[in-house]
Protein backbone atom coordinates (compact mmCIF):
# COMPACT_ATOMS: atom_id res chain seq x y z
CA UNK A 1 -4.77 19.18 -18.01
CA UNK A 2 -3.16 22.47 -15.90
CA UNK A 3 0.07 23.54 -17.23
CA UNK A 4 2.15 25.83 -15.41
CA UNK A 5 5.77 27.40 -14.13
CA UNK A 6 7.29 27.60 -10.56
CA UNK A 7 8.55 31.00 -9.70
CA UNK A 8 12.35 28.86 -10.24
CA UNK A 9 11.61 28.59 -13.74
CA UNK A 10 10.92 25.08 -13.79
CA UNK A 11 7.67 24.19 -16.64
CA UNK A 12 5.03 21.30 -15.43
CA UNK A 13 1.93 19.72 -16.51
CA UNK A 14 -0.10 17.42 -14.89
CA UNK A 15 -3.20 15.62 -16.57
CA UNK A 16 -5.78 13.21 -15.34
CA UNK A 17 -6.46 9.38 -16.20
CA UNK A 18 -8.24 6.42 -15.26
CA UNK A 19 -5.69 4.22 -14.31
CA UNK A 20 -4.72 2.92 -10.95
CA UNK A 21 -1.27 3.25 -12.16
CA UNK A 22 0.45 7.06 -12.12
CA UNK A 23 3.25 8.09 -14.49
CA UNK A 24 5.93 10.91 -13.52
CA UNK A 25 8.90 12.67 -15.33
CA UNK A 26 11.68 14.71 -15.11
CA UNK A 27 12.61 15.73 -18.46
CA UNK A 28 15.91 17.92 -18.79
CA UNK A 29 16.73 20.30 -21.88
CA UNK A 30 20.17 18.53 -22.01
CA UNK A 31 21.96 16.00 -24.33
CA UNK A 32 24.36 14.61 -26.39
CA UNK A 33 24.79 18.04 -28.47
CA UNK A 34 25.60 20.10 -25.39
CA UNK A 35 28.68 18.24 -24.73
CA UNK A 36 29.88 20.43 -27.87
CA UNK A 37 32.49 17.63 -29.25
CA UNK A 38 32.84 15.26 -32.29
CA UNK A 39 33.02 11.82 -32.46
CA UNK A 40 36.75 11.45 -31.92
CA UNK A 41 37.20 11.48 -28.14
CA UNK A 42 38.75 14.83 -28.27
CA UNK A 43 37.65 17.56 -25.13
CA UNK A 44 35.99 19.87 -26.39
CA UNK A 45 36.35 23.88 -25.56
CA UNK A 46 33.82 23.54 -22.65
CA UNK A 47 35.90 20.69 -21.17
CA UNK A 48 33.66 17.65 -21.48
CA UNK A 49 34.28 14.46 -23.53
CA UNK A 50 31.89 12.80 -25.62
CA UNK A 51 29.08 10.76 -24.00
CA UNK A 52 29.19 12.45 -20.71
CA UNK A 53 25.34 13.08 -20.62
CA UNK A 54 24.89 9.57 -21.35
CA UNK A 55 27.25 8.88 -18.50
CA UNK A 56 25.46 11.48 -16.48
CA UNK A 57 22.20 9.18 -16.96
CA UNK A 58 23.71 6.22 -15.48
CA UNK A 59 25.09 7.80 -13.07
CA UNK A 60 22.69 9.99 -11.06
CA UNK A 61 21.27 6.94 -9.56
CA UNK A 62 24.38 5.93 -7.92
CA UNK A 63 23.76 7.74 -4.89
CA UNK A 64 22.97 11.62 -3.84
CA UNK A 65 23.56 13.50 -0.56
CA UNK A 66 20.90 12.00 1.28
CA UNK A 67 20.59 8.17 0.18
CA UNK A 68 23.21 5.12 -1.29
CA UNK A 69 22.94 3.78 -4.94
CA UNK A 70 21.42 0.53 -3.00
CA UNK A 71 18.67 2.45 -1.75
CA UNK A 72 18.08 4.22 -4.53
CA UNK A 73 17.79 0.78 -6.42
CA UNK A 74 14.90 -0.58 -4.32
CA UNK A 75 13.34 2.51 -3.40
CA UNK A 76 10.44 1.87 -6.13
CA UNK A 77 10.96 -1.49 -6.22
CA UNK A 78 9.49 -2.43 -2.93
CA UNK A 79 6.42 0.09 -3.92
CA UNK A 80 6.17 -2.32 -6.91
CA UNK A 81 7.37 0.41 -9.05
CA UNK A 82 9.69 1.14 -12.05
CA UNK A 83 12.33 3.77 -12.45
CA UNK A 84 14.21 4.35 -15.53
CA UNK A 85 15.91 7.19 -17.72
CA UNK A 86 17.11 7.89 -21.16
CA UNK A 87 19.64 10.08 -23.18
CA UNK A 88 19.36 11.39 -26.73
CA UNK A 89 20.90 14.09 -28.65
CA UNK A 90 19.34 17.08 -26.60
CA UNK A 91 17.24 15.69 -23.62
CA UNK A 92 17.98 13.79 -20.55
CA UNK A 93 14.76 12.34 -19.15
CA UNK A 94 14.15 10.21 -15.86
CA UNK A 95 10.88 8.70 -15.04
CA UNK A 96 8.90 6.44 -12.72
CA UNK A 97 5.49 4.41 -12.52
CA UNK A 98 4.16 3.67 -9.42
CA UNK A 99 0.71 3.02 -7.99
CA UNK A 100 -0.79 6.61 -7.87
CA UNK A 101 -0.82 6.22 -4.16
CA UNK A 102 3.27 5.91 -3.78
CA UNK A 103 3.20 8.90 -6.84
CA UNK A 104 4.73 11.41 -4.24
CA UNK A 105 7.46 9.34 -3.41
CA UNK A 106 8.15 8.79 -6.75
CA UNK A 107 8.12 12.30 -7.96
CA UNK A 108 10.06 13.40 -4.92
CA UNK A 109 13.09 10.87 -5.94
CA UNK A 110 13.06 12.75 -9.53
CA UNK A 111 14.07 15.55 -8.19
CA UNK A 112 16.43 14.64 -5.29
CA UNK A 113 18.56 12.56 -8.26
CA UNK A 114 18.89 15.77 -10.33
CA UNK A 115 19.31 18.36 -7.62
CA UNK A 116 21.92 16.24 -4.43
CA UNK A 117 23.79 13.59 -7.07
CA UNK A 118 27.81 13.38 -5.78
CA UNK A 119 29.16 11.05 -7.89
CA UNK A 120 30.84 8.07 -5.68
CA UNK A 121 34.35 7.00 -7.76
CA UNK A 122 33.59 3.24 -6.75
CA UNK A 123 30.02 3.79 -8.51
CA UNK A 124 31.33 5.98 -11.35
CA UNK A 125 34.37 3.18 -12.33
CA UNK A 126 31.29 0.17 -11.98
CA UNK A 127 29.15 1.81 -14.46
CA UNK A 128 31.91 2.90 -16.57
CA UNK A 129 32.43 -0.77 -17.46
CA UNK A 130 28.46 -1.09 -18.07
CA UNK A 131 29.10 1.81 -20.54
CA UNK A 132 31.94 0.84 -22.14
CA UNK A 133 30.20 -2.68 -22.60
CA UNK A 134 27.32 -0.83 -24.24
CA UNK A 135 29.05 0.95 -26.28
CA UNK A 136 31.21 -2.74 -27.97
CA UNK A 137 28.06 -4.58 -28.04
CA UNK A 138 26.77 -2.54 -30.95
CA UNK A 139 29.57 -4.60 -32.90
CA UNK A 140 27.18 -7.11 -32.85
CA UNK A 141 24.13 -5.17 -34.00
CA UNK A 142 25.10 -3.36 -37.32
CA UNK A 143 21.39 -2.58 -38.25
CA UNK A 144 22.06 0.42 -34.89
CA UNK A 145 25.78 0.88 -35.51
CA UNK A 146 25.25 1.65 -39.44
CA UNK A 147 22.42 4.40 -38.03
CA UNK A 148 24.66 5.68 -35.67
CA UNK A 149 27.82 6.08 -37.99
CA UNK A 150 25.33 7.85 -40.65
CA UNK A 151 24.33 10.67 -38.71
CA UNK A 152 27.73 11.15 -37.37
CA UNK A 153 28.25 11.37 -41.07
CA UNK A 154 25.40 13.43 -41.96
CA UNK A 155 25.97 15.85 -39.19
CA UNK A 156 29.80 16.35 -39.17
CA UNK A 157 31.39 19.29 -37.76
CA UNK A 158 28.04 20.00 -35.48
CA UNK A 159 27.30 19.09 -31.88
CA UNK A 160 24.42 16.59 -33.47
CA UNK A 161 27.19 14.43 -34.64
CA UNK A 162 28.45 13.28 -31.42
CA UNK A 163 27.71 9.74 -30.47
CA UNK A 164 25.25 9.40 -27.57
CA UNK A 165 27.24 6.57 -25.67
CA UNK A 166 30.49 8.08 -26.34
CA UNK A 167 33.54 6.61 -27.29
CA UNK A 168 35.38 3.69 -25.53
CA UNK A 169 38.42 6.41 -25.38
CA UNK A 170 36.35 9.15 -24.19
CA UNK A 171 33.93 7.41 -21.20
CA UNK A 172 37.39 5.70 -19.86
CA UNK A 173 38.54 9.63 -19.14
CA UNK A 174 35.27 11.03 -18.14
CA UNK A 175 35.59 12.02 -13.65
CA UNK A 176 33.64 12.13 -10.99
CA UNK A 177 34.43 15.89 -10.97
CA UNK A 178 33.46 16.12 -14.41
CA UNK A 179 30.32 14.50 -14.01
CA UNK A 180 29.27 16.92 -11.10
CA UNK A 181 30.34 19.94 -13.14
CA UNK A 182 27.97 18.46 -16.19
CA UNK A 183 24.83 18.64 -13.66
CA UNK A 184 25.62 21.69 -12.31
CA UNK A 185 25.97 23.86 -15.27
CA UNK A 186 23.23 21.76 -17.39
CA UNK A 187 20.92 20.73 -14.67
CA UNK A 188 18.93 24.11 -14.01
CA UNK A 189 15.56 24.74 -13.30
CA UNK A 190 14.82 26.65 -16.65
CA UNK A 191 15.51 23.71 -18.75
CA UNK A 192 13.45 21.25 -16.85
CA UNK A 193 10.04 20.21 -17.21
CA UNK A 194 8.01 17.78 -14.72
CA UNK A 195 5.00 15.87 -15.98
CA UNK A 196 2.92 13.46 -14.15
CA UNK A 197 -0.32 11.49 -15.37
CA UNK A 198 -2.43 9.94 -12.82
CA UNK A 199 -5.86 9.59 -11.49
CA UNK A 200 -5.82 12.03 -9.13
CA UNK A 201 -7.82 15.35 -9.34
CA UNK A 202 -5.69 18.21 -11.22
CA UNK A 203 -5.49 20.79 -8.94
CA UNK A 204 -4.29 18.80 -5.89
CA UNK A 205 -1.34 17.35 -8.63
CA UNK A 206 -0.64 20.97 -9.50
CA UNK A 207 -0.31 21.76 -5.48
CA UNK A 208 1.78 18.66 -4.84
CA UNK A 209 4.26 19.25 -7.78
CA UNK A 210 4.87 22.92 -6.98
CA UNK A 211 5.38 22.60 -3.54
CA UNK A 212 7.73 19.86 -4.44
CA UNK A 213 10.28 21.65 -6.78
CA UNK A 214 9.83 24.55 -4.68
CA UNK A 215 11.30 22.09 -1.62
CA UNK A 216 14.03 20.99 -3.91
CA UNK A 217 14.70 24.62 -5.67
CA UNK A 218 13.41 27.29 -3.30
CA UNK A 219 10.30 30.08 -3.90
CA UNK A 220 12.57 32.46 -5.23
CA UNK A 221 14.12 34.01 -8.46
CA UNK A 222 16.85 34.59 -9.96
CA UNK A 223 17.93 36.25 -13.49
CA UNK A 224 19.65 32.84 -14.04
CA UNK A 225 16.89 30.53 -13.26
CA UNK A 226 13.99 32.18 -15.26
CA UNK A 227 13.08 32.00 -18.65
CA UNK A 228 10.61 33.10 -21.34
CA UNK A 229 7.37 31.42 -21.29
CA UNK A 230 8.50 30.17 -24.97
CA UNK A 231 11.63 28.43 -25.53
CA UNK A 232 14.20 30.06 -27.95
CA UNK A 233 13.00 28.96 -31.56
CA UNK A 234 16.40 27.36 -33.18
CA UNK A 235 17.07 28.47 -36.49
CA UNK A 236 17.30 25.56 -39.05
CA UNK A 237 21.20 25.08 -40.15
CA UNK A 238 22.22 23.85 -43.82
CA UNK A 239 24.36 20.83 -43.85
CA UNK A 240 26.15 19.42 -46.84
CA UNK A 241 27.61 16.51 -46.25
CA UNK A 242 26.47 14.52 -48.95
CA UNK A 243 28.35 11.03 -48.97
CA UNK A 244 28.21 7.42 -50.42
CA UNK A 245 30.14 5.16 -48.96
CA UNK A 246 30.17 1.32 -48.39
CA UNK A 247 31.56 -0.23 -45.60
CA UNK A 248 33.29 -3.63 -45.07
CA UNK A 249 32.50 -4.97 -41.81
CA UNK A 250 32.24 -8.67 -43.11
CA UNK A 251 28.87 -9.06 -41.77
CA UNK A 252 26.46 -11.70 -43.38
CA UNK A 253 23.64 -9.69 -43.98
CA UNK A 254 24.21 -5.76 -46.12
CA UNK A 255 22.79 -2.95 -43.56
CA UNK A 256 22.02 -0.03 -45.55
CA UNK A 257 21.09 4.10 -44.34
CA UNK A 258 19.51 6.42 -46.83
CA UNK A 259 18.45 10.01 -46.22
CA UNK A 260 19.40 13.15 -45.64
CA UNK A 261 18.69 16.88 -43.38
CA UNK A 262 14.79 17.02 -43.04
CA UNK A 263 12.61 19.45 -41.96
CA UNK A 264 13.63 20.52 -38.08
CA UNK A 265 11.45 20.79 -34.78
CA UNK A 266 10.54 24.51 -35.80
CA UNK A 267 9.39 24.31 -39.37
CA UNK A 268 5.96 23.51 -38.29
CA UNK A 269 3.96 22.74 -42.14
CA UNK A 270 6.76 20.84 -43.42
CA UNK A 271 7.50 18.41 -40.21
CA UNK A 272 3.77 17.70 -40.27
CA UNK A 273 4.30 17.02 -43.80
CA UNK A 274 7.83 15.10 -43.62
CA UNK A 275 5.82 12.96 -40.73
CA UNK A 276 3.46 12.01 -43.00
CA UNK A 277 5.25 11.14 -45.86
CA UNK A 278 7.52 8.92 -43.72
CA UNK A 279 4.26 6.85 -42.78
CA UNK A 280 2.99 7.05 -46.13
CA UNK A 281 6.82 6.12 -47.00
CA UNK A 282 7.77 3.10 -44.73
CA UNK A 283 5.68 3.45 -41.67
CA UNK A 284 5.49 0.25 -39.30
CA UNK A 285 2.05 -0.75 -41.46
CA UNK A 286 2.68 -3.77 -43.28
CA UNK A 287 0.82 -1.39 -46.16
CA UNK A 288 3.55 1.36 -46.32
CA UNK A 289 5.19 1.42 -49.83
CA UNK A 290 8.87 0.19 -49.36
CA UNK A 291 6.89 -2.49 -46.91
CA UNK A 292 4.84 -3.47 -49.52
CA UNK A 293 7.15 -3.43 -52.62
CA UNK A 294 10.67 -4.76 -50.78
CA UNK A 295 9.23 -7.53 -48.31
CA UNK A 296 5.23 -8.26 -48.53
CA UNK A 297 5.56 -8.34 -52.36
CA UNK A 298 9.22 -9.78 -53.52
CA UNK A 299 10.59 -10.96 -49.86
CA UNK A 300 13.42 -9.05 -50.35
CA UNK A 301 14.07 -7.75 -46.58
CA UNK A 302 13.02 -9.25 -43.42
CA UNK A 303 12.21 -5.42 -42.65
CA UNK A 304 12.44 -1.63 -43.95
CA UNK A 305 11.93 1.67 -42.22
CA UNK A 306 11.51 4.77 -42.60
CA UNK A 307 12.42 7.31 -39.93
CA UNK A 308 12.16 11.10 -39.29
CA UNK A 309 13.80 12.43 -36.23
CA UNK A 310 13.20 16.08 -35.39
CA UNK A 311 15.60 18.02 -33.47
CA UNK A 312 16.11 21.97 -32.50
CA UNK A 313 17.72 23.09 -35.63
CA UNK A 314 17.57 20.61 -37.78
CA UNK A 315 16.13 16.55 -38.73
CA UNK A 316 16.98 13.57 -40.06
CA UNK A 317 14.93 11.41 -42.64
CA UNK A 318 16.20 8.03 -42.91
CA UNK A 319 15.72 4.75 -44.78
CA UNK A 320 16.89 1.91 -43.11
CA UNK A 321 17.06 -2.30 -44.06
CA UNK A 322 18.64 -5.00 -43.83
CA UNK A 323 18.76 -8.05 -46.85
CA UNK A 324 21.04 -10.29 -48.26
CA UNK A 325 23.73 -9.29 -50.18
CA UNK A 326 22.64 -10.37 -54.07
CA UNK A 327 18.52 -8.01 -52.73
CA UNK A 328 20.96 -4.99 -52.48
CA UNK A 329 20.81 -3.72 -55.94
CA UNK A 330 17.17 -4.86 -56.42
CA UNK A 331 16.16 -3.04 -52.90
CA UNK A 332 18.46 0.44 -53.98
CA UNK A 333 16.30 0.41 -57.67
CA UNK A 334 13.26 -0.35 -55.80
CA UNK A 335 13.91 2.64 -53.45
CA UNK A 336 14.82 5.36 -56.05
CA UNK A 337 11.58 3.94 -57.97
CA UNK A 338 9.40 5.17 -54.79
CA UNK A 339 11.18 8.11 -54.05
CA UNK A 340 11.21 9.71 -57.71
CA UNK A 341 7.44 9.05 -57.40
CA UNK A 342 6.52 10.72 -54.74
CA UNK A 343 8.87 13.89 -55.81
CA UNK A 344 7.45 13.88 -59.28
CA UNK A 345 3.51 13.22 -58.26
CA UNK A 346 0.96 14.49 -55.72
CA UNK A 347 -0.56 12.19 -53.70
CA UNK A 348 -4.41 12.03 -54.64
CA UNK A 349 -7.31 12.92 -52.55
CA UNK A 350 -8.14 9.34 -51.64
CA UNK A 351 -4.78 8.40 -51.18
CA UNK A 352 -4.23 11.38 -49.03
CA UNK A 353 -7.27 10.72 -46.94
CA UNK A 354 -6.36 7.38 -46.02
CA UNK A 355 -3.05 8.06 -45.01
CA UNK A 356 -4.32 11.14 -42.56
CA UNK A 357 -6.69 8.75 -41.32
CA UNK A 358 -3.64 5.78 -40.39
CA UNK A 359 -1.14 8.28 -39.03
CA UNK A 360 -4.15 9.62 -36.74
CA UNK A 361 -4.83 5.93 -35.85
CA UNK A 362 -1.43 5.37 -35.06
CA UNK A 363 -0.95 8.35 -32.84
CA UNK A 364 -4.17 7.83 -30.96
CA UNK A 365 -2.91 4.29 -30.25
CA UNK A 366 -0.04 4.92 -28.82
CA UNK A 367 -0.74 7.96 -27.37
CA UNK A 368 -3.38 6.29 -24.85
CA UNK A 369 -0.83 5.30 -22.87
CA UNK A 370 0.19 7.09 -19.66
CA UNK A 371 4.03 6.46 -19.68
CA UNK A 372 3.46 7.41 -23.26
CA UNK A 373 1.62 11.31 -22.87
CA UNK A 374 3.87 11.83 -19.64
CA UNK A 375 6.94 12.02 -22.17
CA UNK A 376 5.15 13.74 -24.85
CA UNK A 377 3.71 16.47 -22.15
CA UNK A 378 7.76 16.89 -21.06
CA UNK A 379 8.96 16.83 -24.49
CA UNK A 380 6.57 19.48 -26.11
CA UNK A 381 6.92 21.73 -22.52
CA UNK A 382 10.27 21.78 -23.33
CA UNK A 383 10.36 22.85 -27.23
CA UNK A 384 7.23 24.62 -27.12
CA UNK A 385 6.51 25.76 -23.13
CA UNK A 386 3.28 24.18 -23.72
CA UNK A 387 1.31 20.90 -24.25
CA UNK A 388 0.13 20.23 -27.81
CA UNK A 389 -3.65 18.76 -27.63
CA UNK A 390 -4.51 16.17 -29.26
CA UNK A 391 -6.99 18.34 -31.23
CA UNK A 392 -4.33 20.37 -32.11
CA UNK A 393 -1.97 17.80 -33.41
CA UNK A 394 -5.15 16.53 -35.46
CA UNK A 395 -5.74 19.89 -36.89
CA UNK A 396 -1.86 20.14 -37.77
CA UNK A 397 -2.08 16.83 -39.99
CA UNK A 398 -5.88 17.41 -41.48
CA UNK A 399 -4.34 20.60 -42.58
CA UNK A 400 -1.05 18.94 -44.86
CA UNK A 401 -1.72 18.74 -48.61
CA UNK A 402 -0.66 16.92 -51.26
CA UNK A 403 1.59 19.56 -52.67
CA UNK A 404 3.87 19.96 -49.51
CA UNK A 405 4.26 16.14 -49.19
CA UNK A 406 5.87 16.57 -52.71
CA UNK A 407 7.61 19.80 -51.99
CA UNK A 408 9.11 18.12 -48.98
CA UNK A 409 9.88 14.57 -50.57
CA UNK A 410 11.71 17.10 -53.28
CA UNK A 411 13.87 18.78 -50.53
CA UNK A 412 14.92 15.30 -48.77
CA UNK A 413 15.42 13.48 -51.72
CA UNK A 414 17.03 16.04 -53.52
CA UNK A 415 19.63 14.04 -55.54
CA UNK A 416 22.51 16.16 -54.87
CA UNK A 417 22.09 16.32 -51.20
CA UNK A 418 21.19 12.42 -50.41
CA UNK A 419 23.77 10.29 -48.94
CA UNK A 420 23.87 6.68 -48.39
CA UNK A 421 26.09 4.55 -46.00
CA UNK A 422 26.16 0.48 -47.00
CA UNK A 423 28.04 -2.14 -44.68
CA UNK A 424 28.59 -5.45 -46.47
């Protein structure tokens, strides 16, 4: 793998694979949080409403200075290709597969989406009503809404509050003009990253992708457009917004959030540690413990999870199921049960072993996956200015004890900052 950064600030890494298939992204430092607004549809003071980078998403393939939202749409597809993009709470990230022949092409329609979009107000008002049907479908799917409405909840009064898609009030005022001011204040060259996996040597990727951002954002520099080689490290914030609160949406099944603030992106030994407990926790393994107590052993829940999301300056642990109504109690007892345990008691050496050994199984698994490591590589260039190896990442989890799995079980579960959010 070469990793590197264009004289415009811009980070990249390119890595090698064995696949006939190549795997490209653009990923931007750039989310929901930077739209600095809460969930109530309000503008904020930098003028933008909520779910404008989420709008921003859907809209940069509309149409730029140089080609039509039509040809944008079957650019890739007549190569046989994908292109796609997502939004979360600080990144905006477009990507493509392609054959690694038809990889240039690809890589060069990244770039001319981010750097020539304009926005047409026929496109804008078309997608608006994709949005805004996005956004009332979740009334049919409580199990994301409930998730949603919990870290609004857990997060109030920060920019990691706001809802990604918006509001139905806010996306019906968000402009064309508005849009176009988004990208260009957010869309610079020091908060990008471009990755691309592909089996093509490295050094003739490396030539490629410089020469194409320098195409797209010129050889020179500016005091605007460069950056350290490290991102700013994010302090962690406190929070306390401890609530516990039940819903009534009428719904026939209970959907039920518990957590609260966990370890953030920067606190290196306890994320490893708060990763690990979540597997250990209620991992996807049919073995994990709420798995195995609330559905394998007592069919309580058609499914539990636990989750850990990590961002800048702060995280979110989670515990989320579904069951039927008279389970609740049984599941809530069940929970507290597990979580008291693991605060209370180290894990032992066994115990500890094995669990290492699945999470590194897991992450090996899904990691050999080119879409997969093209993400990761823009993810980590952007919080770290580097790729983590593999090895390293290894290393990181060998190296968690049992001790700071309870330490950190202690701090998340810490009775008197948990919340809980319940719709019935």
């Amino acid at each position: 793998m070469i990793v590197g950064q264009c004289d415009c600030g811009v980070r990249y890494a390119v890595r090698r694979s064995s696949s006939a298939v190549g795997y490209c992204a653009l990923s931007i430092r750039c989310g929901t949080r930077d739209e600095a607004e809460y969930p109530d549809g309000k503008r904020s003071r930098n003028g933008y409403h909520s779910g404008i980078a989420h709008f921003v998403e859907h809209t940069v393939f509309k149409g730029t200075e140089k080609r039509s939202a039509s040809v944008i749409s079957g650019y890739l597809d007549r190569l046989g290709g994908e292109l796609n993009a997502y939004t979360t709470k600080e990144e905006i990230v477009l990507h493509a597969t392609v054959l690694k022949e038809d990889l240039r092409k690809a890589a060069s329609l990244l770039l001319e989406l981010v750097t020539g979009p304009v926005f047409p107000a026929n496109e804008v008002e078309t997608e608006r009503g994709v949005i805004i049907d996005e956004i009332n479908s979740y009334r049919d799917a409580p199990s994301e809404e409930v998730y949603d409405r919990f870290e609004e909840l857990l997060f109030e009064g920060h920019p990691l509050s706001g809802p990604i898609l918006g509001t139905v009030s806010s996306v019906r005022k968000i402009t064309s003009a508005e849009l176009l001011q988004f990208v260009r204040e957010k869309f610079i060259p020091r908060n990008m990253a471009f990755t691309v996996v592909a089996d093509l040597p490295e050094e003739r990727m490396e030539k490629s992708v410089r020469n194409l951002i320098s195409s797209f954002f010129g050889q020179g520099t500016t005091a605007s457009s460069l950056s350290p080689a490290v991102p700013p490290v994010m302090a962690p914030v406190e929070f306390n917004n401890r609530f516990d609160l039940v819903m009534n949406k009428r719904n026939h099944q209970v959907n039920c959030v518990i957590g609260g603030v966990a370890p953030s992106l920067y606190e290196e030994d306890e994320r490893m540690a708060a990763i690990l407990m979540s597997n250990i926790l209620g991992g996807p393994a049919t073995n994990s413990i709420l798995n195995s107590v609330l559905r394998e052993k007592n069919g309580w829940v058609y499914g539990v999870e636990c989750s850990y999301t990590q961002y800048s300056d702060a995280g979110i642990l989670a515990i989320c199921l579904g069951c039927e109504k008279d389970n609740l109690d049984k599941c809530l007892k069940a929970i507290a049960r597990e979580t008291d345990r693991l605060k209370s008691s180290v894990l032992s050496d066994r115990k500890l072993k094995a669990a290492k050994k699945q999470l590194l199984g897991q992450l090996a698994i899904s990691g050999d996956n080119g879409e997969t490591q093209c993400l990761s590589m823009g993810k980590s260039l952007l919080a770290y200015g580097r790729v983590l190896s593999a090895e390293e990442n290894r290393e990181k989890i060998e190296s968690v004890t049992a001790d700071l799995i309870r330490d950190v079980s202690v701090r998340i579960f810490d009775d008197r900052k948990l919340s809980r959010l319940i719709f019935v």
